[in-house]
C-alpha atoms as a PDB file:
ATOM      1  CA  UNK A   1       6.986 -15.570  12.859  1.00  0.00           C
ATOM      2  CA  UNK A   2       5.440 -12.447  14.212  1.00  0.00           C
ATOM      3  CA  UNK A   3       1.705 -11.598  12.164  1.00  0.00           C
ATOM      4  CA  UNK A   4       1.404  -8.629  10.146  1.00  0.00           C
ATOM      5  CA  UNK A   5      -0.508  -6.498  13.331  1.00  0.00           C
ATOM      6  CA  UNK A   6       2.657  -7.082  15.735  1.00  0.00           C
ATOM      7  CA  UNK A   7       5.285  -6.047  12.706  1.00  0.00           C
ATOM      8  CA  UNK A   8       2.656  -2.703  12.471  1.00  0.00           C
ATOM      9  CA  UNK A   9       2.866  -2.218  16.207  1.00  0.00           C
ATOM     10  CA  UNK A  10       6.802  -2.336  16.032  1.00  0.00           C
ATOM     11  CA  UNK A  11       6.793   0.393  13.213  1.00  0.00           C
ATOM     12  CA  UNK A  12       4.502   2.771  15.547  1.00  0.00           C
ATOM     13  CA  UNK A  13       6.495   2.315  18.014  1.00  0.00           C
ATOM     14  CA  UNK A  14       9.872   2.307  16.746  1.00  0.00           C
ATOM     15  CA  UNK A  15       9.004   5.791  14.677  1.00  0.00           C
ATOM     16  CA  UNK A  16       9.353   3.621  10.962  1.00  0.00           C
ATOM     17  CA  UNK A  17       7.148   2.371   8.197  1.00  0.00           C
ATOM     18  CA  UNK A  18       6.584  -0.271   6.897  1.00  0.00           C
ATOM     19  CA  UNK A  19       6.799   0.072   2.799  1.00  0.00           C
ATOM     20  CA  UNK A  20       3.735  -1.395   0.565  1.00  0.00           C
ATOM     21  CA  UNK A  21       4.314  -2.801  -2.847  1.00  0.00           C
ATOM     22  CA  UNK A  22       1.915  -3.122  -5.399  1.00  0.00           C
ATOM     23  CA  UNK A  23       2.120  -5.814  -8.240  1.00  0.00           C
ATOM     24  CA  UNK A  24       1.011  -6.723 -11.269  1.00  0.00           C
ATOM     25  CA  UNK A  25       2.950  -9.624 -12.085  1.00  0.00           C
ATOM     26  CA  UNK A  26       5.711 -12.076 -11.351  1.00  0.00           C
ATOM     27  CA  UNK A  27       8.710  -9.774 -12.232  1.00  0.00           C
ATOM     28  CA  UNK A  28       7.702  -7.116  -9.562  1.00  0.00           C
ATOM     29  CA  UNK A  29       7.491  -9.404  -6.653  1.00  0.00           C
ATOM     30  CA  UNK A  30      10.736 -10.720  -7.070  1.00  0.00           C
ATOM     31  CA  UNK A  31      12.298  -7.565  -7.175  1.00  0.00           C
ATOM     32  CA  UNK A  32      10.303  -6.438  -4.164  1.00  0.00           C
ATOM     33  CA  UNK A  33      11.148  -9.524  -2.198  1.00  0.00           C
ATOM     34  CA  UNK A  34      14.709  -9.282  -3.123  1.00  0.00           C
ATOM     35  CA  UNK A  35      14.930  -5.396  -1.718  1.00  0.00           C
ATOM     36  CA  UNK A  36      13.259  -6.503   1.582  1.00  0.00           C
ATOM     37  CA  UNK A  37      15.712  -9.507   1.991  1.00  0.00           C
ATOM     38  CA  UNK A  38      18.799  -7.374   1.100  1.00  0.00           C
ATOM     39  CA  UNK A  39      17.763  -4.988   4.054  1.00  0.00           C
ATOM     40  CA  UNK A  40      16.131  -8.079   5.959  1.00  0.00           C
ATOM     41  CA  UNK A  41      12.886  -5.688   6.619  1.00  0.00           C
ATOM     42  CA  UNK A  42       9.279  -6.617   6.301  1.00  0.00           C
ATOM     43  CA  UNK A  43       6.893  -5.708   3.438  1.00  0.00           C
ATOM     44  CA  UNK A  44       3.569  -5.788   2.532  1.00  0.00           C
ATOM     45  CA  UNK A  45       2.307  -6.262  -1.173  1.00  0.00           C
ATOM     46  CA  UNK A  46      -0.591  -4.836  -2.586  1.00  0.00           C
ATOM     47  CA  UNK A  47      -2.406  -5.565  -5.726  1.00  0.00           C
ATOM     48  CA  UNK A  48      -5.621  -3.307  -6.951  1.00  0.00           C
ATOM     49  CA  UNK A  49      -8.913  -5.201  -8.327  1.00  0.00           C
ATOM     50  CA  UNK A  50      -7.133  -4.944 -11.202  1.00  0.00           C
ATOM     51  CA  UNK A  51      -3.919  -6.367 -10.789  1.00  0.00           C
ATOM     52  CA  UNK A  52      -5.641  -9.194  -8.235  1.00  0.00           C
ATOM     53  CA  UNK A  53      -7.525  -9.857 -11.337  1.00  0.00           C
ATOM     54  CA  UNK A  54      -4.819  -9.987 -13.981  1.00  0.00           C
ATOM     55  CA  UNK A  55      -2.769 -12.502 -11.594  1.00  0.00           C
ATOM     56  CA  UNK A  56      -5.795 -13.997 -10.212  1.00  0.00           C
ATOM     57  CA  UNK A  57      -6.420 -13.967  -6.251  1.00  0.00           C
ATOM     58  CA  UNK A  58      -5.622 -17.237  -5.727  1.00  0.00           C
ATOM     59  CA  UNK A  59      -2.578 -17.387  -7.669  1.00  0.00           C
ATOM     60  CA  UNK A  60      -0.934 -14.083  -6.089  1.00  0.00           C
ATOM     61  CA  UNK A  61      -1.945 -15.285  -2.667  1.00  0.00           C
ATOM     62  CA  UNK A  62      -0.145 -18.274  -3.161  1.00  0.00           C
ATOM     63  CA  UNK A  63       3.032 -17.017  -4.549  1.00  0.00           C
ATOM     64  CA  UNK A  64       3.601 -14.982  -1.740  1.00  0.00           C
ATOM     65  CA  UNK A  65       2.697 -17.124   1.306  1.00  0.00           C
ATOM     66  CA  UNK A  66       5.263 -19.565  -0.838  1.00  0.00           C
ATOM     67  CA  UNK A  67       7.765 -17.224  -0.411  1.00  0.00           C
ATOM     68  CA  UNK A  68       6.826 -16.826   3.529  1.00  0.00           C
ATOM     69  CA  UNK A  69       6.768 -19.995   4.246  1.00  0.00           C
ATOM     70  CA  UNK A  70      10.059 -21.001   2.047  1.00  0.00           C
ATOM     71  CA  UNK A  71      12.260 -18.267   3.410  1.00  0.00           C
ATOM     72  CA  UNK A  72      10.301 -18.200   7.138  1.00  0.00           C
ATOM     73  CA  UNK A  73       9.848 -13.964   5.580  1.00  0.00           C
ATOM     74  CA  UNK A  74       7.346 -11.619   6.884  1.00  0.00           C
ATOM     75  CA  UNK A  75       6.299 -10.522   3.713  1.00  0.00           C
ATOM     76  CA  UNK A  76       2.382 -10.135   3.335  1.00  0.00           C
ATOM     77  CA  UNK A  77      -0.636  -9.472   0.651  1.00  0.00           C
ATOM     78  CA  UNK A  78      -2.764  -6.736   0.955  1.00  0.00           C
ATOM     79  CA  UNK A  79      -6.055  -5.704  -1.440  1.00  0.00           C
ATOM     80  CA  UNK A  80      -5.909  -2.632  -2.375  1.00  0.00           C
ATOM     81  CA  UNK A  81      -8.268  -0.076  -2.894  1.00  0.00           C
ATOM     82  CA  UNK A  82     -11.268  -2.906  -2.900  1.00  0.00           C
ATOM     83  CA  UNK A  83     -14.697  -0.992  -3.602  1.00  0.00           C
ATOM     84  CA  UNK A  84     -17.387  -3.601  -3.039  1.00  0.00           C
ATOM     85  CA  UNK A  85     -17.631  -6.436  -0.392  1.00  0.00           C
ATOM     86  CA  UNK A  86     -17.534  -9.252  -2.866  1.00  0.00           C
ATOM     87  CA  UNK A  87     -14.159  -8.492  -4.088  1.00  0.00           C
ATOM     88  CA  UNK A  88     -13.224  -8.158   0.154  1.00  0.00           C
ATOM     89  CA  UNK A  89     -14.607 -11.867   0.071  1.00  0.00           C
ATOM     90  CA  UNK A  90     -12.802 -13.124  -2.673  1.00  0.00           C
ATOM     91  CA  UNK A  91      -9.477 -12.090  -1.608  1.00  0.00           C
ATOM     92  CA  UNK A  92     -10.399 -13.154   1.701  1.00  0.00           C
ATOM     93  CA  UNK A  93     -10.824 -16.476   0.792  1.00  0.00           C
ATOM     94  CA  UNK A  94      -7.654 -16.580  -1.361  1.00  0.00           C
ATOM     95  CA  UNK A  95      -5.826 -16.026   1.681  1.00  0.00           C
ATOM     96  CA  UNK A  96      -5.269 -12.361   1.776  1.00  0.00           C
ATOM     97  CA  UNK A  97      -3.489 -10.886   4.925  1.00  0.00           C
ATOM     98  CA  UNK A  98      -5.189  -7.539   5.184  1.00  0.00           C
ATOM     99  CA  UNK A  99      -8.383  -6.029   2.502  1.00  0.00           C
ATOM    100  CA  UNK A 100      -8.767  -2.272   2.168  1.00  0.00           C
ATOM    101  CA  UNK A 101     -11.637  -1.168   1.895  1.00  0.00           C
ATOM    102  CA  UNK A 102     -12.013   2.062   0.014  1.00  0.00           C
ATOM    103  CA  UNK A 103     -15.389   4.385   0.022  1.00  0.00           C
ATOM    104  CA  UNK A 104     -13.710   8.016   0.310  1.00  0.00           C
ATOM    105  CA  UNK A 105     -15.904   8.322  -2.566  1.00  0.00           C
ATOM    106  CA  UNK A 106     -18.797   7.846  -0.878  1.00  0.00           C
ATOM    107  CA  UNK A 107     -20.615  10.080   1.901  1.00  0.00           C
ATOM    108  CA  UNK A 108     -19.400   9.756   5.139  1.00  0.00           C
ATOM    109  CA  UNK A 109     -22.421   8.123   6.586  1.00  0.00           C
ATOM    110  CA  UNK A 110     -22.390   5.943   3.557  1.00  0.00           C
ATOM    111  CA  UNK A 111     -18.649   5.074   4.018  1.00  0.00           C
ATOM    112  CA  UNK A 112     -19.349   4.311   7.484  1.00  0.00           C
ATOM    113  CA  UNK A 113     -21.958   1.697   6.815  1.00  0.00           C
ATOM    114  CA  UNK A 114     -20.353   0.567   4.217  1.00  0.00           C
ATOM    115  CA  UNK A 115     -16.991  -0.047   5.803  1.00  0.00           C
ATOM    116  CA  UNK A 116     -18.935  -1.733   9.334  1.00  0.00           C
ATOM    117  CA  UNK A 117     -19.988  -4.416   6.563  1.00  0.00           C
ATOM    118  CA  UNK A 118     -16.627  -5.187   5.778  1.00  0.00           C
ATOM    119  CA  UNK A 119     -15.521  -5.279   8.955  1.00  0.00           C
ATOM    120  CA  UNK A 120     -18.107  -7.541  10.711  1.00  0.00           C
ATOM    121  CA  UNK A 121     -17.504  -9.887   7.856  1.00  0.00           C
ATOM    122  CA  UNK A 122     -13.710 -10.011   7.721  1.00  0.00           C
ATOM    123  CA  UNK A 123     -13.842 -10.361  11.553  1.00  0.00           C
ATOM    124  CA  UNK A 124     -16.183 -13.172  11.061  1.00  0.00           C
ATOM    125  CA  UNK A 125     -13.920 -14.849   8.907  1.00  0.00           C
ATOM    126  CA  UNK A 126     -11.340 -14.794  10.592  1.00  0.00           C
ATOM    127  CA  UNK A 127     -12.551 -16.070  13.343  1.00  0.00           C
ATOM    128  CA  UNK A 128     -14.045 -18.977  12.193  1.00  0.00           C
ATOM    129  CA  UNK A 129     -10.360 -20.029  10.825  1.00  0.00           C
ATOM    130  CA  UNK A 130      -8.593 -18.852  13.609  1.00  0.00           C
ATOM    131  CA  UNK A 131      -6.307 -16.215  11.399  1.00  0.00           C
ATOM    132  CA  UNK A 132      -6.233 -12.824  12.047  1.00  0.00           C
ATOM    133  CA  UNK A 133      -6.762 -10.435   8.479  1.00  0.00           C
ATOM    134  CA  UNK A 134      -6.569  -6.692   8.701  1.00  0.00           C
ATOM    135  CA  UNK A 135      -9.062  -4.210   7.700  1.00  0.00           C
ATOM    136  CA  UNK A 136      -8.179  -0.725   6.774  1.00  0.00           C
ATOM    137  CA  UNK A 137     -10.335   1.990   5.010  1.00  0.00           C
ATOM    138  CA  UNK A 138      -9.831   5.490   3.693  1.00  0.00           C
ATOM    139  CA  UNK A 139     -11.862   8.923   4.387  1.00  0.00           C
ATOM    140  CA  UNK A 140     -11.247  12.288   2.316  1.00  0.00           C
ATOM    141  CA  UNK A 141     -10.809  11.563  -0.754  1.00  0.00           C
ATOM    142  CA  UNK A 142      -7.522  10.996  -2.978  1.00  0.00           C
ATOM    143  CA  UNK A 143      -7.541  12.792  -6.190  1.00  0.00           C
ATOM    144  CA  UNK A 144      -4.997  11.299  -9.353  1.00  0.00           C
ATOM    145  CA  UNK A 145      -4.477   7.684 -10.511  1.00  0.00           C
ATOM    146  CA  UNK A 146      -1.351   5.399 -10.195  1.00  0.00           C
ATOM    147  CA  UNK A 147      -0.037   7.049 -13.532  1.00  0.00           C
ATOM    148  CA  UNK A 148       2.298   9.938 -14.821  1.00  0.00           C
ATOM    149  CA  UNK A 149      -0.156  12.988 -14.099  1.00  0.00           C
ATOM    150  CA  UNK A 150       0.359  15.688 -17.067  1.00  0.00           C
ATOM    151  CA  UNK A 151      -1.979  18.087 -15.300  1.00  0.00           C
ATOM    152  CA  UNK A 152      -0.982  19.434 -11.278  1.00  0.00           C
ATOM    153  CA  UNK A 153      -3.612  18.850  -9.351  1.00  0.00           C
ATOM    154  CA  UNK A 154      -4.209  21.385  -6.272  1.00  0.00           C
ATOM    155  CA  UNK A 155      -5.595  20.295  -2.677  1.00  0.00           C
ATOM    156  CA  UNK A 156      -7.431  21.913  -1.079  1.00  0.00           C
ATOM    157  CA  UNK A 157      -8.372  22.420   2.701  1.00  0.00           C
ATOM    158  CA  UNK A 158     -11.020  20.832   2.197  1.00  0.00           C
ATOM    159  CA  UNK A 159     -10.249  17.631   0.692  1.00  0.00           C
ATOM    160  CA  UNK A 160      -7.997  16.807   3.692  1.00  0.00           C
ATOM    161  CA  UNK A 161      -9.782  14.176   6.121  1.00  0.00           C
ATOM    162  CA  UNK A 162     -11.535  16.048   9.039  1.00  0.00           C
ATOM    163  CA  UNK A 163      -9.751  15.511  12.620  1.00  0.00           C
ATOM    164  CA  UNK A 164     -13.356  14.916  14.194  1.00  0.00           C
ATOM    165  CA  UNK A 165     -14.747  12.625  11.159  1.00  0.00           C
ATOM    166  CA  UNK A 166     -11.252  10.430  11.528  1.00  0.00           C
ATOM    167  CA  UNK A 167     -12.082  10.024  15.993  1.00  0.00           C
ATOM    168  CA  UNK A 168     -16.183   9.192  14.798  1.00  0.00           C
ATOM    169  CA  UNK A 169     -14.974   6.872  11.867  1.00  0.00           C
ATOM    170  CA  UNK A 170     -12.535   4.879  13.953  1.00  0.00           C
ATOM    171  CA  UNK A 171     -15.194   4.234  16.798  1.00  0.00           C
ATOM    172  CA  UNK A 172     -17.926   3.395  14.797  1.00  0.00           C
ATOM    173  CA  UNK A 173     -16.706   0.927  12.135  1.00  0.00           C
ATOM    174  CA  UNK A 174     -13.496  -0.984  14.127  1.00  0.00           C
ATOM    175  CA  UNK A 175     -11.250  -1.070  11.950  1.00  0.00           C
ATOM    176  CA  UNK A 176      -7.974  -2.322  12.477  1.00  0.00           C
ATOM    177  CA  UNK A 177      -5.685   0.897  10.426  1.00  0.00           C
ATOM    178  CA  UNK A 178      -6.631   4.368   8.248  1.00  0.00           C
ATOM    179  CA  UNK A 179      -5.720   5.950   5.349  1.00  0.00           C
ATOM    180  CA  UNK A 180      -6.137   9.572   5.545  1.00  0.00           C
ATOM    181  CA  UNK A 181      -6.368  12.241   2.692  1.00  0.00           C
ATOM    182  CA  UNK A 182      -3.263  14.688   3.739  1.00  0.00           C
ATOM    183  CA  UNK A 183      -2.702  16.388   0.752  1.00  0.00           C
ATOM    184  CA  UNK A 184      -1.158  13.380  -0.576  1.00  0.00           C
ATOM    185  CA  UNK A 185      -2.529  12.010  -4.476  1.00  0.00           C
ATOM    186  CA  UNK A 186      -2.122   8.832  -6.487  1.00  0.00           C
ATOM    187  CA  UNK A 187       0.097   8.759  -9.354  1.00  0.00           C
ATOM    188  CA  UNK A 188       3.207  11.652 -10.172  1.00  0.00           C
ATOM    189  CA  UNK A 189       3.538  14.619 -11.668  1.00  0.00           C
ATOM    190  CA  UNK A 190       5.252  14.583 -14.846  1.00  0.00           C
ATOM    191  CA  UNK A 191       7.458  17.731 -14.389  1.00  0.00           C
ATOM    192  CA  UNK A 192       7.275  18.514 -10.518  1.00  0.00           C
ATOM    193  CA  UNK A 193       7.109  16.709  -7.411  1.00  0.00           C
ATOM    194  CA  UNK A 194       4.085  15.755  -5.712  1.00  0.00           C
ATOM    195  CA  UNK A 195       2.123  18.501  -3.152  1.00  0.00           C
ATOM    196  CA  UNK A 196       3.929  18.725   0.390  1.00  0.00           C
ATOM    197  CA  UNK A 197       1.940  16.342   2.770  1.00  0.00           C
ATOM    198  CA  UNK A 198      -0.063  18.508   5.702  1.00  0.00           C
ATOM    199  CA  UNK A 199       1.976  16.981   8.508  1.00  0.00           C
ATOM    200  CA  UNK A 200      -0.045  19.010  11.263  1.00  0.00           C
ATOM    201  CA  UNK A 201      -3.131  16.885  10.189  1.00  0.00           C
ATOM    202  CA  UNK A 202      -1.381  13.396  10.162  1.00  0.00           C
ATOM    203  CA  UNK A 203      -0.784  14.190  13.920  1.00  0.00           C
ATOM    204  CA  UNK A 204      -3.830  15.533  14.861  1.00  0.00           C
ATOM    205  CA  UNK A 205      -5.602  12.537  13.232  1.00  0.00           C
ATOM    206  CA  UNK A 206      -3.113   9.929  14.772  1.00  0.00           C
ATOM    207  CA  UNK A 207      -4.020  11.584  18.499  1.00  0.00           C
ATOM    208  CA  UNK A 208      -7.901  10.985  17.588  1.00  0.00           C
ATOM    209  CA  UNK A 209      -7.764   7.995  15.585  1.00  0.00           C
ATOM    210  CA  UNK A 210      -5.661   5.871  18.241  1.00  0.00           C
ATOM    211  CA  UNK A 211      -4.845   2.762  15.469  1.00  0.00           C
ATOM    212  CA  UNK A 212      -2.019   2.633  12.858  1.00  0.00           C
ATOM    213  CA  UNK A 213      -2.243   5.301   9.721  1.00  0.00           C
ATOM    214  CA  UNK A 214      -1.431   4.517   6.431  1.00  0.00           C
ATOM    215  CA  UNK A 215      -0.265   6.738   3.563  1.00  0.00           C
ATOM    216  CA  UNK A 216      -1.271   5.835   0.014  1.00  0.00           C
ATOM    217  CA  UNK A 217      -0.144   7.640  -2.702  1.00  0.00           C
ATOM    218  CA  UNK A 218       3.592   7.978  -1.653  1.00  0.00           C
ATOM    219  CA  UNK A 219       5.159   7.997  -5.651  1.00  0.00           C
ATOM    220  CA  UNK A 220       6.669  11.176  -5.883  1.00  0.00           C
ATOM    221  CA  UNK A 221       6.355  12.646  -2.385  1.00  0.00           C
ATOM    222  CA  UNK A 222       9.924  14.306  -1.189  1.00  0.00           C
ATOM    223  CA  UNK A 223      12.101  11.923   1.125  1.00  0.00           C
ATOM    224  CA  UNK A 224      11.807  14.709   3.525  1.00  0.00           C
ATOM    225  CA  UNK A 225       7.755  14.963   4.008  1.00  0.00           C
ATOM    226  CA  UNK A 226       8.220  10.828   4.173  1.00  0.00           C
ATOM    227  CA  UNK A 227      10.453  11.293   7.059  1.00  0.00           C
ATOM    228  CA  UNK A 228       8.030  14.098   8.601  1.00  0.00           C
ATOM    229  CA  UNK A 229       4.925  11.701   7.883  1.00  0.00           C
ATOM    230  CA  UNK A 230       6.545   8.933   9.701  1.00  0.00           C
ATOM    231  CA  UNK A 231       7.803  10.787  13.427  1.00  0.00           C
ATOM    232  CA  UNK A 232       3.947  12.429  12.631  1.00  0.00           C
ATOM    233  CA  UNK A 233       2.310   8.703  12.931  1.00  0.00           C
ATOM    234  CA  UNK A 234       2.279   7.057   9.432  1.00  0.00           C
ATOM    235  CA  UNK A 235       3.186   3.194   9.887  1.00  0.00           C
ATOM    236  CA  UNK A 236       2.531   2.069   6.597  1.00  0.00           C
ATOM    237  CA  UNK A 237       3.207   3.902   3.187  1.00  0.00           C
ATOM    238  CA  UNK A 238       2.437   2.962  -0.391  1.00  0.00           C
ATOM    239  CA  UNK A 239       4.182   3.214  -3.658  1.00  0.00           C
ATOM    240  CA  UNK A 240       2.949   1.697  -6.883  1.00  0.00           C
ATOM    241  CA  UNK A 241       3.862   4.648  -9.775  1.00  0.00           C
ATOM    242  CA  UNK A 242       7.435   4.741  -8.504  1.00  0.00           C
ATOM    243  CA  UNK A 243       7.380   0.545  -9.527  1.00  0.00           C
ATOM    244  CA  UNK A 244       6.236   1.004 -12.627  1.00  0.00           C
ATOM    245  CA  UNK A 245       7.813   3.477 -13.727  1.00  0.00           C
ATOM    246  CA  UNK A 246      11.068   1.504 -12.722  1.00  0.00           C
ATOM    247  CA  UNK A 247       9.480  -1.331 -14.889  1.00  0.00           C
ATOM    248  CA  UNK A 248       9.026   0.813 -17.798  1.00  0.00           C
ATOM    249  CA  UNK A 249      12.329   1.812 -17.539  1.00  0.00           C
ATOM    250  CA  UNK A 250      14.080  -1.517 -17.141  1.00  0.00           C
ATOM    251  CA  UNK A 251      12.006  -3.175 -20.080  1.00  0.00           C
ATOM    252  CA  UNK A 252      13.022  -0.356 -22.177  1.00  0.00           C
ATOM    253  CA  UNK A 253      16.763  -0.934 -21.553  1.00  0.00           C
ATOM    254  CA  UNK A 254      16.552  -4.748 -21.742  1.00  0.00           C
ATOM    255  CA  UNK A 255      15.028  -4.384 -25.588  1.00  0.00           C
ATOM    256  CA  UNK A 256      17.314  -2.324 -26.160  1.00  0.00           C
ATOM    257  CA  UNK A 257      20.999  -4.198 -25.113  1.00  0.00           C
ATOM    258  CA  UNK A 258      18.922  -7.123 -26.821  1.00  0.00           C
ATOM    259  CA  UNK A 259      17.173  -6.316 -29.550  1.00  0.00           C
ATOM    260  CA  UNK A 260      16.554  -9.855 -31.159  1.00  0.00           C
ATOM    261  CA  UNK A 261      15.967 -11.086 -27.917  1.00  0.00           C
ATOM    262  CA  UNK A 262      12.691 -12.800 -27.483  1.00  0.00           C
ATOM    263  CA  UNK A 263      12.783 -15.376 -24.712  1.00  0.00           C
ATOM    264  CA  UNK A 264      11.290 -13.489 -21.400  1.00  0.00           C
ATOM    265  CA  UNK A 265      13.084 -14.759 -18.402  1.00  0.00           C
ATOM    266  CA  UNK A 266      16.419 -13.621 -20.426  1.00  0.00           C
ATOM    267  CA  UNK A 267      14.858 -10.232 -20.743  1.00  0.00           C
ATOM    268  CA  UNK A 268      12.960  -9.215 -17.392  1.00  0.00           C
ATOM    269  CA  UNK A 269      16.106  -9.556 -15.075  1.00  0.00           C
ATOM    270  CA  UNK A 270      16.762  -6.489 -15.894  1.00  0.00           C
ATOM    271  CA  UNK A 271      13.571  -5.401 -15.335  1.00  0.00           C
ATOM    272  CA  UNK A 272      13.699  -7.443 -11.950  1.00  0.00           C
ATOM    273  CA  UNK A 273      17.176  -5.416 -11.042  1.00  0.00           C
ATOM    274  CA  UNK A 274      15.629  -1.669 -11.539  1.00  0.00           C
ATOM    275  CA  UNK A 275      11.888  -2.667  -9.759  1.00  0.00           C
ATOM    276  CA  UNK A 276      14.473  -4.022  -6.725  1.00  0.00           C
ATOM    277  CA  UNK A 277      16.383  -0.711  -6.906  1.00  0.00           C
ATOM    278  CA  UNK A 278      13.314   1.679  -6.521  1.00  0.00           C
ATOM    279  CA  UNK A 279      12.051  -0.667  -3.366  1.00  0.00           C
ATOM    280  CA  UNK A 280      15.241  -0.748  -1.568  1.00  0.00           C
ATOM    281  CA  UNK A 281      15.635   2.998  -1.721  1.00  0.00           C
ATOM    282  CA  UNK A 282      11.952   3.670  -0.524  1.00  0.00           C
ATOM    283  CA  UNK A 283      12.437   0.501   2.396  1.00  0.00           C
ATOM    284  CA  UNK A 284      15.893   2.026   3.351  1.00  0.00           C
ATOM    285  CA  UNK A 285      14.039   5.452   3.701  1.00  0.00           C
ATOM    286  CA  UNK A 286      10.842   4.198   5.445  1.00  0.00           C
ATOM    287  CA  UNK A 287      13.103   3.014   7.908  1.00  0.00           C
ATOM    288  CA  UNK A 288      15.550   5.536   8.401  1.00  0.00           C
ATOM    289  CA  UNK A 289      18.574   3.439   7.418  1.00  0.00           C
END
């Protein structure tokens, strides 16, 4: 099976992305997993400090290199949005694929030092086990939360990641992909979709930056500016609001065809069915199919 950097090297150079998943619990994977097989495409999932602690590192680690190793899938785990080292080691040591690493809300020369940390130890690790684990890490900072947003939230030139900062932060901390601030946000708007991406900085950043980019924040974006994004020189692209709103909204319809239900696994199929719909319309569209 090809690793997780080759599959990101095919996407760069095929002109796709790769879609990223986060989870919070069993019923989300399988509906994830179940998108990717229908479409027989590769996927990453993600889980946030939060949702790696509600499952437990371990535990999500294990459930999906079960499902890799059962089905011979590329599908990999990914920690999101990590902002400290020791939670980098602990999924680490669970077996993670790839670690984010996220100071965009520190200073730059803070991020930087911050970030080389990460890096020499990840690299470290992996070499002493002979694996090969990803580190990406974000500059410019993204504004919003993976939630409904009632209030829009304006960008600003200057909350995009500088061209120059991207070529200095690449050099001096190695790692292995970025995640840019280009006008993109975490979470949706309620009412209106999500700020157009600035597709002029994604390339000049890719030209600089020379390693894969990856866009977070991708619930509510227009298919269009995904499509953009992509030829522009995003390889990876994440959705988490999207998921759980399709959750919400499958939960809500299973209590209500089955009101006295109260056995779970006869309710969260249908929960299962709408998370799987939502992924294989974002995979399909990452991938131009």
């Amino acid at each position: 099976m090809k690793t997780l950097k080759q599959i990101i090297q095919e996407a760069e150079k095929n002109k796709v992305a790769i879609g990223h998943f986060n989870i919070s619990e069993c019923a989300g994977l399988k509906g994830i997993f179940k998108a990717a097989q229908e479409l027989n495409l590769p996927v990453i999932i993600g889980v946030s400090e939060g949702e790696a602690g509600f499952i437990g590192y371990r535990q999500v680690a294990g459930l999906v290199k079960s499902l890799r190793e059962e089905y011979n899938y590329p599908i990999f785990l990914n920690l999101d949005h990590a902002k400290s080292l020791e939670k980098i080691k602990e999924a680490v040591e669970a077996g993670f694929d790839a670690v984010m690493f996220d100071g965009g809300g520190l200073s730059f020369e803070e991020n930087i030092k911050k970030t080389k940390e990460v890096v020499e130890y990840v690299k470290n690790f992996s070499a002493s086990r002979q694996t090969e684990i990803l580190v990406e890490a974000e500059i410019g900072y993204l504004k919003g939360s993976s939630t409904l947003l009632a209030e829009t939230i304006i960008i600003k030139e200057e909350d995009l990641t500088k061209t120059e900062e991207a070529a200095q932060f690449v050099k001096e901390t190695g790692v292995d992909l970025l995640a840019p601030s280009v006008g993109n946000i975490h979470g949706m708007f309620k009412n209106a979709p999500n700020p157009n991406l600035n597709i002029e900085r994604i390339k000049e950043i890719k030209n600089v930056a020379g390693i894969p980019l990856v866009l977070h924040g991708g619930s509510g974006i227009i298919d269009d500016d995904f499509l953009k994004a992509i030829d522009a020189g995003i390889s990876i692209i994440h959705i988490n609001t999207e998921l759980r709103l399709a959750w919400r909204k499958g939960m809500d319809k299973a209590l209500k065809e089955n009101p006295e239900e109260i056995v779970p696994y006869k309710l969260l199929p249908i929960v299962i069915e709408e998370i799987r719909k939502a992924a294989y319309n974002r995979l399909k569209l990452f991938n131009k199919l």
